[in-house]
Protein backbone atom coordinates (compact mmCIF):
# COMPACT_ATOMS: atom_id res chain seq x y z
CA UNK A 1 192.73 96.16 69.08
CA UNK A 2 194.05 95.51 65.54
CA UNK A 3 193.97 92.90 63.20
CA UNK A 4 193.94 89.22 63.79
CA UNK A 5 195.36 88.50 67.04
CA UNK A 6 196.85 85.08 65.66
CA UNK A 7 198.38 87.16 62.53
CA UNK A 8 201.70 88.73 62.73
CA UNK A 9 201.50 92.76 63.10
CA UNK A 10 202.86 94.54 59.53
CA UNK A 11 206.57 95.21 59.39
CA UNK A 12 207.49 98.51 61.47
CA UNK A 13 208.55 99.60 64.51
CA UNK A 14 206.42 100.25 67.21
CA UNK A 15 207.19 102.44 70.00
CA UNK A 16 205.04 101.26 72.75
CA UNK A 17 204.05 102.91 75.94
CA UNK A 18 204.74 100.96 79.55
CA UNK A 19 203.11 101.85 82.13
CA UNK A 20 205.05 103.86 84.62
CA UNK A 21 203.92 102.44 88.14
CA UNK A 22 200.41 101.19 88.32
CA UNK A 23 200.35 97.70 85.71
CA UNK A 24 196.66 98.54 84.38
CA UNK A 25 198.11 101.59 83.21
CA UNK A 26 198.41 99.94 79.67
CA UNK A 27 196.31 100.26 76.49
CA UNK A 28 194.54 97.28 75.03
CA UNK A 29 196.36 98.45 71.66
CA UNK A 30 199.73 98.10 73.50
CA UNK A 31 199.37 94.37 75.00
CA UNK A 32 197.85 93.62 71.04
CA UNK A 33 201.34 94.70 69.32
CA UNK A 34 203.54 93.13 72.48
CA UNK A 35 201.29 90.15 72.01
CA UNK A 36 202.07 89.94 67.72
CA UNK A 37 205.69 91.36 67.73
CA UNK A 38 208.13 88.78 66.64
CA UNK A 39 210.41 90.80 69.51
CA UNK A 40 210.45 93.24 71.93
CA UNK A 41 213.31 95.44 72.56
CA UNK A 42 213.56 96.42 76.09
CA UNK A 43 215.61 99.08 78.35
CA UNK A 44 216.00 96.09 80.65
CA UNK A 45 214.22 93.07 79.59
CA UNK A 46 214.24 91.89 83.49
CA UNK A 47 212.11 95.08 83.72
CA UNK A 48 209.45 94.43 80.80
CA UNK A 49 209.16 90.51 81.47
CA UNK A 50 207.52 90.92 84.88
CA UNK A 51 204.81 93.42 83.04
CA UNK A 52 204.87 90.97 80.18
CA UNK A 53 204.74 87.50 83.08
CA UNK A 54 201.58 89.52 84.12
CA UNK A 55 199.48 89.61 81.16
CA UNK A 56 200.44 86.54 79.93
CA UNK A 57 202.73 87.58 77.29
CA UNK A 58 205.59 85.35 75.58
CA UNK A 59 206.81 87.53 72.67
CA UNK A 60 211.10 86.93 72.65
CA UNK A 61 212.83 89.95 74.15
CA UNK A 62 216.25 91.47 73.24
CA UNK A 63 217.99 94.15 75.62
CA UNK A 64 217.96 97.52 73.82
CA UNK A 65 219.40 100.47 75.79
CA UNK A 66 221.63 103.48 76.00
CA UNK A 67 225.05 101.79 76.28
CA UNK A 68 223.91 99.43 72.87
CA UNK A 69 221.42 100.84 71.73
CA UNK A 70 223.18 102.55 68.24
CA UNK A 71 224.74 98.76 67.68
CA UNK A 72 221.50 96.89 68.26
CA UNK A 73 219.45 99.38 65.81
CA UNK A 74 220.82 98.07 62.88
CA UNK A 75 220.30 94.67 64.22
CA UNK A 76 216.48 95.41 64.38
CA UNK A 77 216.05 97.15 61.31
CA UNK A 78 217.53 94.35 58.78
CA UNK A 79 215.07 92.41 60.81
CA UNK A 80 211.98 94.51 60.25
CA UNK A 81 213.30 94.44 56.36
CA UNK A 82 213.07 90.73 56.40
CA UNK A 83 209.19 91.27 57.14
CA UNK A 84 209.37 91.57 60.77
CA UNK A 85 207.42 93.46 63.15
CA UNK A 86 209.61 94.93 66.00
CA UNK A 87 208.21 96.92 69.20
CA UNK A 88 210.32 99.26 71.76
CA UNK A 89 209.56 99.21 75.16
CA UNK A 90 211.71 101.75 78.17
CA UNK A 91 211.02 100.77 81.86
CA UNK A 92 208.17 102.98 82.27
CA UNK A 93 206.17 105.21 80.03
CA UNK A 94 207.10 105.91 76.11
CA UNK A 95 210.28 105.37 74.64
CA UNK A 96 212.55 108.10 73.71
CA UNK A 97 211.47 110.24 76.82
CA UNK A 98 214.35 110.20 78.80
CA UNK A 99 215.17 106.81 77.85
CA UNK A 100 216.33 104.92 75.04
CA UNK A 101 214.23 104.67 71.43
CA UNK A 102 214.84 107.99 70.02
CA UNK A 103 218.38 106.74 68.08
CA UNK A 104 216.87 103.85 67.19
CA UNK A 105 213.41 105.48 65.92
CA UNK A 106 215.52 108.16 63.50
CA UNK A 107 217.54 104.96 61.81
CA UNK A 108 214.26 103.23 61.42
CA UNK A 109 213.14 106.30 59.55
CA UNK A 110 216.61 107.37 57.50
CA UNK A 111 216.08 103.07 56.41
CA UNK A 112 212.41 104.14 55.27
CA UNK A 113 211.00 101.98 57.73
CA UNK A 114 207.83 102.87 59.39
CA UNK A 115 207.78 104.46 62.93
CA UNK A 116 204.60 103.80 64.98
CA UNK A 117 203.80 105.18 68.10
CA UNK A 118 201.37 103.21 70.18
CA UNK A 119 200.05 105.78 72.74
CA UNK A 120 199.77 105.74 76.71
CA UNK A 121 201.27 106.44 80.09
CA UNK A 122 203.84 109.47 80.57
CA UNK A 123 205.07 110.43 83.90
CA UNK A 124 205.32 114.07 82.75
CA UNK A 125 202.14 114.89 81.48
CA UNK A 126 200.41 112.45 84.19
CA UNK A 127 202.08 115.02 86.92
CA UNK A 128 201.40 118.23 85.13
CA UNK A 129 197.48 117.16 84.86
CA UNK A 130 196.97 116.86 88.36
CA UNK A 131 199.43 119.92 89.66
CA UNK A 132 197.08 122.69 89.38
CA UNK A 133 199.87 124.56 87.82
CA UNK A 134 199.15 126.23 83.90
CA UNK A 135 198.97 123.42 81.21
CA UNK A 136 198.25 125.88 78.14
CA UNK A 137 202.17 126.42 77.90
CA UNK A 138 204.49 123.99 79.51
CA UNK A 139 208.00 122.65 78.65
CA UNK A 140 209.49 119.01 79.49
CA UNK A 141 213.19 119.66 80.26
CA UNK A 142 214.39 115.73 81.42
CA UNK A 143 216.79 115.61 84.22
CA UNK A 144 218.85 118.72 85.04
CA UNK A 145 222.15 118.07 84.92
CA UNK A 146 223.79 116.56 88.39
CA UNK A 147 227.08 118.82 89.46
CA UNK A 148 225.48 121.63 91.48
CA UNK A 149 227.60 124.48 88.72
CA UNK A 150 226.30 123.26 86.00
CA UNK A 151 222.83 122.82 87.46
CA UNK A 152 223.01 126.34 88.65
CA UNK A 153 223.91 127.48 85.06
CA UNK A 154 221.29 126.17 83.41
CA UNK A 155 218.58 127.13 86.06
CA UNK A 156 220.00 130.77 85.29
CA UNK A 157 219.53 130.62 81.76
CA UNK A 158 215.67 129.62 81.93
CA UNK A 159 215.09 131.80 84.39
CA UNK A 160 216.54 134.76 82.21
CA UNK A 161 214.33 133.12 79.76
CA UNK A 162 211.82 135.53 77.84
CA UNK A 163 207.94 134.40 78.00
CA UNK A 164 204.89 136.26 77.60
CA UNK A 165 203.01 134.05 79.78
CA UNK A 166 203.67 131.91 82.40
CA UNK A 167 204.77 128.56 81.68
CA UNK A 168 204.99 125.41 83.63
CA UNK A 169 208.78 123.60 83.34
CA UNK A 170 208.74 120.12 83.71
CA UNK A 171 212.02 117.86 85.09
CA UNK A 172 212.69 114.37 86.51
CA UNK A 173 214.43 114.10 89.51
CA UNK A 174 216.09 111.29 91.60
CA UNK A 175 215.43 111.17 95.27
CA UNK A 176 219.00 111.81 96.46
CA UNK A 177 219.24 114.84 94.49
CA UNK A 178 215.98 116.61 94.87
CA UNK A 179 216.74 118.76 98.25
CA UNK A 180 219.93 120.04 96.56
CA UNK A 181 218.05 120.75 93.19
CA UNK A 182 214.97 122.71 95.26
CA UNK A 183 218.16 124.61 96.53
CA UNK A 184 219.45 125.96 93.43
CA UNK A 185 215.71 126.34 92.35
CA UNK A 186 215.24 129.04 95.46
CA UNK A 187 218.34 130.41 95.18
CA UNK A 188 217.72 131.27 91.76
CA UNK A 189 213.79 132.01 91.44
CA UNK A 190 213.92 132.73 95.32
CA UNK A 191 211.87 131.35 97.92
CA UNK A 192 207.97 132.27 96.98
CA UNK A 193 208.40 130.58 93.17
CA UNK A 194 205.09 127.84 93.14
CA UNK A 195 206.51 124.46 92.48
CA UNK A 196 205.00 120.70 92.72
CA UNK A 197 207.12 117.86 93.41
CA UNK A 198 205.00 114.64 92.36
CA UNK A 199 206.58 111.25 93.27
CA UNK A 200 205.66 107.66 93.08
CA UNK A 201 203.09 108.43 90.27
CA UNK A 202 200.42 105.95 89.87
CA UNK A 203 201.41 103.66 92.98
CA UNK A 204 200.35 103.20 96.01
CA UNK A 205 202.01 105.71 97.77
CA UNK A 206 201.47 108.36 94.94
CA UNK A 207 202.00 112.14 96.29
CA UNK A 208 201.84 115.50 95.32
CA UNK A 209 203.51 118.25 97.27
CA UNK A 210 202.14 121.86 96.12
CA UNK A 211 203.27 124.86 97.47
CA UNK A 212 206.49 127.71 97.45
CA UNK A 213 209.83 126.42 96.91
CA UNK A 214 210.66 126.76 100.52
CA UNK A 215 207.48 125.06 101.78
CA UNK A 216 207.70 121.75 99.54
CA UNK A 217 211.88 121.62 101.04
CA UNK A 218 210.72 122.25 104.46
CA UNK A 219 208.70 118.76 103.79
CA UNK A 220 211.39 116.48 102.59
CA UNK A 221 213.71 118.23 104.84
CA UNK A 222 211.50 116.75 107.57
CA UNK A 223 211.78 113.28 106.70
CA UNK A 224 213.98 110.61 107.62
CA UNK A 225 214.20 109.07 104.31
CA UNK A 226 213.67 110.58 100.47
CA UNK A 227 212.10 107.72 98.65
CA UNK A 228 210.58 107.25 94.67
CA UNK A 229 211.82 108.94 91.27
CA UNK A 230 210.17 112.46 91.68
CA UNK A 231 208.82 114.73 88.60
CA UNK A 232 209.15 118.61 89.77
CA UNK A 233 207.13 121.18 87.98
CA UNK A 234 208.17 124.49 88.47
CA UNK A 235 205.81 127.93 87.59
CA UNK A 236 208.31 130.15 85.87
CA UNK A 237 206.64 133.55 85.86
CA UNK A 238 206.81 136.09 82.75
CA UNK A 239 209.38 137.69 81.48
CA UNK A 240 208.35 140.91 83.25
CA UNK A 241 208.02 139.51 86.29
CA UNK A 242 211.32 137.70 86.20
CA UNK A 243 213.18 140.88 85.56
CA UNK A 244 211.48 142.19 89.10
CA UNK A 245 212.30 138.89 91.09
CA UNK A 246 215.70 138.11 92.06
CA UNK A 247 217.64 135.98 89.68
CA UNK A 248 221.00 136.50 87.77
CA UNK A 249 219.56 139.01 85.15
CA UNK A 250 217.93 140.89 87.96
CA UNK A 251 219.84 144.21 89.37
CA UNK A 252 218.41 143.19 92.98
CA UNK A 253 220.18 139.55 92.60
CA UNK A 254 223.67 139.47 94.70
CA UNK A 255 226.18 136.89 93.64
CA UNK A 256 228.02 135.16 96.09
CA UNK A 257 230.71 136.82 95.20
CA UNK A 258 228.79 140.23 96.41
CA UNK A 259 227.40 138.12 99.53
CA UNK A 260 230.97 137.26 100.86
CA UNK A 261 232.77 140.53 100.15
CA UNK A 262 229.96 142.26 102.05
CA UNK A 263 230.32 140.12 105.04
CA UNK A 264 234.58 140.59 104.91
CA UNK A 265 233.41 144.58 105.07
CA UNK A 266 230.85 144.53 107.77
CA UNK A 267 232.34 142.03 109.91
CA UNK A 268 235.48 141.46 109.09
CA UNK A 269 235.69 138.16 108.82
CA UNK A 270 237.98 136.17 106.13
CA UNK A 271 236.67 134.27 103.26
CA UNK A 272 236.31 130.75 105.26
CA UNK A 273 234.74 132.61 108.26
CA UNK A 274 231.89 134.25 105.85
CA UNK A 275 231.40 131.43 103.73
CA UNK A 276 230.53 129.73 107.11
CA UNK A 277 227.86 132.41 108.26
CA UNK A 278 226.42 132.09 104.72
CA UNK A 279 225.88 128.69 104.94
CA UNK A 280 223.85 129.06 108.24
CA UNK A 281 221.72 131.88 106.28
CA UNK A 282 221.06 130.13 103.32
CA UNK A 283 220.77 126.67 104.56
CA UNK A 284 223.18 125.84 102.34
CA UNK A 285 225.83 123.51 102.75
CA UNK A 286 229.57 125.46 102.89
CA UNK A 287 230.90 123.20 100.30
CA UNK A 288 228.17 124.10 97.60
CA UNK A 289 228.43 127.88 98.52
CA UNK A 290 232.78 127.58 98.12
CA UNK A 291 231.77 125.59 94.74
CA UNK A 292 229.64 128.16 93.68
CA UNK A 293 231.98 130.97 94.43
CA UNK A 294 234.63 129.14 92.01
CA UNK A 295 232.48 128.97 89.48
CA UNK A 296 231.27 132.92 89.45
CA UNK A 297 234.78 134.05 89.35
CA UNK A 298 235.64 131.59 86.57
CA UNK A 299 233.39 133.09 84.62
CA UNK A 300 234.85 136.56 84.96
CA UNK A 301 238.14 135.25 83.87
């Protein structure tokens, strides 16, 4: 710890790390500056007061999040230039990582306040540790975003990503998206890319799935229920091998556009009849196929 525990911390802000499932996931160092803060500013302050109920902790909190959070700052910084010490909390893990704090740590540092980072629990690194997938070169990504084009877009564009090694891409996930995003994931890197899908870090029910693409949706796809915020690590091979795989940069990739107008030849079926056999191919639902379609021939336009 530091300092006098009875003596107010020195006037900064402090961006403290939570921790992200497990409550002894904390660092002595935190509990000292949420202990001598004159406040804490929290994502959701019903959130941080049941870790802070649990160790005892009665520092005042103030909600701080990503609907106010560009108001509040300058709220908190005339009150760490009055002498104050003020420290940042998020739900779980550090601040700024897919949550609120990273605004309101670049004011703090344009007012030439100090920024202090008070180390500890990180639901992305904590799932790339233990997913026996490379750590030398990894990249954390956030959440992808949720409309199935858009997803599908930016999927494409890392996968046509160069790399001369093999890199591990990190994203957070919520549970009632992650057997649609393990879709695009296949249908772009196809169905033998290595992938871990980590969920309920640090609790009680902590799991790691580890396997191909198609084995780790066969899983969830057998379960009733899809339950915990899920962090999904993906192997995305070089950028030699990524030319030979199929993907949108690949000549051995075939849009859906290809996919349907080969079906209308063989078979002659119309568009709605061979989107249908598609979707029973692919697993894929008809809807996301016809979306998908849409989008490829808006982007010949």
């Amino acid at each position: 710890m530091s300092g006098d525990p009875e003596s107010p911390l020195a006037p900064a802000l402090y961006l403290v790390a939570t921790p992200i499932g497990n409550l002894g996931d904390i660092t002595l160092r935190a509990l000292d500056v949420l202990r001598r803060a004159a406040r804490i500013a929290c994502e959701d302050t019903r959130q941080t007061q049941k870790l802070l109920n649990h160790y005892g902790i009665t520092t005042p909190t103030v909600s701080c999040h990503e609907h106010n959070e560009r108001g509040r700052a300058a709220e908190l910084i005339a009150e760490i230039q009055r002498g104050n010490a003020i420290a940042v909390v998020s739900d779980a893990g550090m601040p700024g990582i897919s949550d609120p704090g990273t605004l309101l740590a670049a004011e703090a540092i344009a007012a030439g306040i100090p920024v202090i980072p008070i180390p500890g629990a990180n639901a992305a690194l904590t799932a790339l540790v233990a997913s026996g997938l490379p750590t030398a070169e990894f990249a954390f990504l956030g959440f992808l975003p949720e409309k199935s084009g858009a997803r599908r877009t930016r999927l494409e564009d890392l996968a046509a990503a160069p790399r001369e090694h093999a890199q591990t891409l990190i994203f957070y996930e919520a549970p009632h998206r992650i057997a649609d995003t393990l879709a695009d994931i296949e249908s772009v890197w196809g169905p033998n890319l290595r992938i871990v899908a980590a969920r309920e870090l640090t609790k009680l029910h902590e799991e790691f799935l580890r396997g191909t693409v198609v084995e780790v949706r066969r899983t969830l796809a057998d379960r009733d229920r899809i339950r915990g915020e899920f962090v999904l690590l993906v192997e995305a091979p070089t950028h030699i091998e990524n030319a030979g795989a199929p993907g949108p940069e690949s000549p051995t990739w075939e849009s859906i556009t290809a996919r349907i107008a080969r079906l209308q030849a063989d078979s002659g079926l119309d568009e709605k009849e061979a989107l249908k056999r598609l979707a029973r191919e692919t697993g894929q639902s008809k809807s996301e196929l016809y979306r998908e379609l849409q989008r490829e021939r808006a982007k010949r336009k």
